[in-house]
C-alpha atoms as a PDB file:
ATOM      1  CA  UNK A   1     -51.432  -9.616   1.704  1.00  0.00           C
ATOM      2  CA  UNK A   2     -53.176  -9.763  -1.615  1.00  0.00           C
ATOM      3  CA  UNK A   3     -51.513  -8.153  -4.470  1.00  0.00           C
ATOM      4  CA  UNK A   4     -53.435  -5.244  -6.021  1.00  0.00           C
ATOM      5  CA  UNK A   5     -53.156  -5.015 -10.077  1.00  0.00           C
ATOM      6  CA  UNK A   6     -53.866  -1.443 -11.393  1.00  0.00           C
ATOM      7  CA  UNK A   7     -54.683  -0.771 -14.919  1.00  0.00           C
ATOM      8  CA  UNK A   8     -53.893   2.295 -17.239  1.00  0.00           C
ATOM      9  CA  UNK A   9     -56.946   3.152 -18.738  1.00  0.00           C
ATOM     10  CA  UNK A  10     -56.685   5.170 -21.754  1.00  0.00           C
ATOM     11  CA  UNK A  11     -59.631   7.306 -23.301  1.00  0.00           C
ATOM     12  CA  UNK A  12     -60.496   7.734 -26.535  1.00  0.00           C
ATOM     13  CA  UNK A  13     -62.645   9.871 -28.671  1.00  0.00           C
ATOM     14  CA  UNK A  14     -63.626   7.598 -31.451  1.00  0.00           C
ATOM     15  CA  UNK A  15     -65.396   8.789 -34.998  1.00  0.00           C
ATOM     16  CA  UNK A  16     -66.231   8.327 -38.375  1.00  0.00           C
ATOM     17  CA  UNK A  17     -65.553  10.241 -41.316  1.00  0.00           C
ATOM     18  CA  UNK A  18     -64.823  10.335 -45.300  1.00  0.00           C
ATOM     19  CA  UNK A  19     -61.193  11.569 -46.002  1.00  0.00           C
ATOM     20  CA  UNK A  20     -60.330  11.963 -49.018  1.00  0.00           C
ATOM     21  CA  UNK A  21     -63.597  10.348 -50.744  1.00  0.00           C
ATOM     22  CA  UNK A  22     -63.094   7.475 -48.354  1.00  0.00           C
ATOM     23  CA  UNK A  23     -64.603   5.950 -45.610  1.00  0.00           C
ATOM     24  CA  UNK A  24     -63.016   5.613 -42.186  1.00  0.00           C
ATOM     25  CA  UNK A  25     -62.633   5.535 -38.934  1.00  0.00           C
ATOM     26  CA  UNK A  26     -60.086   7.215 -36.526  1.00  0.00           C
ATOM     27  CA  UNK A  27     -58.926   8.872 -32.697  1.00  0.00           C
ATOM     28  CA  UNK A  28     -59.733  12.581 -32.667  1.00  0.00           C
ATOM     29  CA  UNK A  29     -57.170  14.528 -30.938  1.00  0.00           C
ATOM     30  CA  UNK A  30     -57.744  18.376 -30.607  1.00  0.00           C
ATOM     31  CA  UNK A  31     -58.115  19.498 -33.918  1.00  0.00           C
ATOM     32  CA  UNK A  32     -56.808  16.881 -35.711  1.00  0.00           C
ATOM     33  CA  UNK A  33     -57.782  12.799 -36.598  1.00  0.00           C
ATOM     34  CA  UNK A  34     -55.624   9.910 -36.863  1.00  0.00           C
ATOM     35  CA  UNK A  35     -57.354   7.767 -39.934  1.00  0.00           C
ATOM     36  CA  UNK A  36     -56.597   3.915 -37.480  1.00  0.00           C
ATOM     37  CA  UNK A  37     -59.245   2.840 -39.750  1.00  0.00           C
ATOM     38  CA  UNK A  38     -56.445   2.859 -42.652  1.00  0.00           C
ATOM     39  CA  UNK A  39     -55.262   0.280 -40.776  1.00  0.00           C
ATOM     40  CA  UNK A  40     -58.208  -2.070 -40.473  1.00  0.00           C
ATOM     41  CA  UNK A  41     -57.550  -4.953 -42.259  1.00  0.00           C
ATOM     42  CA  UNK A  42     -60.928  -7.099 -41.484  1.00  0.00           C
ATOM     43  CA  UNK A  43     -62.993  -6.268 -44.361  1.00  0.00           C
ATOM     44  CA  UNK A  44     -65.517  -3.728 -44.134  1.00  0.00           C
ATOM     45  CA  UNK A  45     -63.513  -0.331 -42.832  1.00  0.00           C
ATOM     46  CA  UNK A  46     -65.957   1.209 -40.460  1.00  0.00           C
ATOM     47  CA  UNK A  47     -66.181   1.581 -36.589  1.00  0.00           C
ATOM     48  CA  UNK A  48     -68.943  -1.221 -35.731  1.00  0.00           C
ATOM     49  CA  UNK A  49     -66.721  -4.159 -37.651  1.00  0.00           C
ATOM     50  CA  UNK A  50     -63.587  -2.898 -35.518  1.00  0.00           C
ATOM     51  CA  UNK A  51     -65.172  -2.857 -32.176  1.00  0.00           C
ATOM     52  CA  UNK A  52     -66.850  -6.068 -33.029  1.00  0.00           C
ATOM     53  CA  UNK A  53     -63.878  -7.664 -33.321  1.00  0.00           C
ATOM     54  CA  UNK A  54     -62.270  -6.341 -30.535  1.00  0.00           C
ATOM     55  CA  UNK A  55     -59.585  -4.543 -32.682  1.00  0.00           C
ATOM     56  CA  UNK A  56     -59.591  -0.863 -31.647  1.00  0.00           C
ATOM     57  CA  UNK A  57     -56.972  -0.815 -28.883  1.00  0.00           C
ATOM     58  CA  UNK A  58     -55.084  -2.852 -31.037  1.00  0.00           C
ATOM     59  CA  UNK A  59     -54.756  -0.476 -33.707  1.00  0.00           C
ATOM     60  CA  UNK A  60     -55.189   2.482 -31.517  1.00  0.00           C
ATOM     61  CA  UNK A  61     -51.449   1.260 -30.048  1.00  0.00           C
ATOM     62  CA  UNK A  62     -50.569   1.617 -33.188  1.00  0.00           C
ATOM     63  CA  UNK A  63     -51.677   4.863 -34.332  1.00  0.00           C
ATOM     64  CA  UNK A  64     -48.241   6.115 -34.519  1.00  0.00           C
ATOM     65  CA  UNK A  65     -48.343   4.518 -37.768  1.00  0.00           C
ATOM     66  CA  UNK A  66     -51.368   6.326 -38.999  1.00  0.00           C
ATOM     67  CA  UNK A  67     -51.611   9.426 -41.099  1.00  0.00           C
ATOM     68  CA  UNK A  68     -53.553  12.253 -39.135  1.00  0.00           C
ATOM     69  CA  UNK A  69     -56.061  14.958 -40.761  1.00  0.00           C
ATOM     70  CA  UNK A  70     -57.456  18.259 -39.878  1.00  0.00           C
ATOM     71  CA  UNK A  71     -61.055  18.464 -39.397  1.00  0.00           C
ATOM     72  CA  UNK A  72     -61.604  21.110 -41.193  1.00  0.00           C
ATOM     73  CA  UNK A  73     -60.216  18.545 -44.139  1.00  0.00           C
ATOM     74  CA  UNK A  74     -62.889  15.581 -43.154  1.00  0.00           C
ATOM     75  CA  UNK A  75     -66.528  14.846 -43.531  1.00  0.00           C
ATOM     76  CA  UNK A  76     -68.256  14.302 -40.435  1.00  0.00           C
ATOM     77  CA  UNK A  77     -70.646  10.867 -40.462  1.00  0.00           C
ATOM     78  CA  UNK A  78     -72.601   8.891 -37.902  1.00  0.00           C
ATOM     79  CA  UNK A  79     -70.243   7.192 -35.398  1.00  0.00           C
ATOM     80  CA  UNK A  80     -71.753   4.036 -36.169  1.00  0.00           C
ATOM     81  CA  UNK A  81     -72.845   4.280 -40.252  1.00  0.00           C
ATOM     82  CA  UNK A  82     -74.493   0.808 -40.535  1.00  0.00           C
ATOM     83  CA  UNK A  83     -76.004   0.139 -36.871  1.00  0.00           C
ATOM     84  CA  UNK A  84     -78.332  -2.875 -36.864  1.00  0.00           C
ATOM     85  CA  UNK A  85     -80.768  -1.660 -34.689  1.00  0.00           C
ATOM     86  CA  UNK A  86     -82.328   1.781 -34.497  1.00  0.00           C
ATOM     87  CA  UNK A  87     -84.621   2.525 -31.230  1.00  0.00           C
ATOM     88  CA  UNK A  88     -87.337   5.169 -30.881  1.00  0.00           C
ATOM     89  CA  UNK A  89     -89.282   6.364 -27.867  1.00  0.00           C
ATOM     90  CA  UNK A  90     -92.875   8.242 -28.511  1.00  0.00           C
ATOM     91  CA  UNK A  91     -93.844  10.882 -26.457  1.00  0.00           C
ATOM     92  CA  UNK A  92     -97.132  11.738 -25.905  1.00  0.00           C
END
């Protein structure tokens, strides 16, 4: 009989946001957000460079290393904040 693998898979709500005066990225969890983006060591620290490089589960696992915020003490931004495409539809 063929053996059947099941994964875990583990949801995330993913978002952007200045902390602090800085730029970042993090896992929102109830009222609070876990600033993973603090540690993002690839250059640029936003979203689209993580999940380019296939990073975010990585440092999602590791989030236990990560300070965590209020939202009421964050700054809301786009979830992507430097997307290279941006589509429009026209209605007539």
């Amino acid at each position: 009989m063929p053996r059947l693998e099941c994964y875990h898979r583990q949801e995330m709500k993913l978002a952007s946001c200045r902390i602090q005066e800085r730029r970042t990225f993090g896992i929102v969890e109830g009222e609070r957000i876990v600033d993973i983006g603090r540690l993002w060591t690839g250059g640029d620290t936003d979203l689209r460079a993580a999940l380019a490089a296939g990073r975010v589960s990585e440092l999602a696992a590791r989030k236990n290393e990560a300070e965590s915020f209020s939202i009421r003490e964050i700054e809301w931004l786009p979830v992507i904040t430097n997307p290279d495409k941006i589509l429009c539809a026209g209605v007539n």
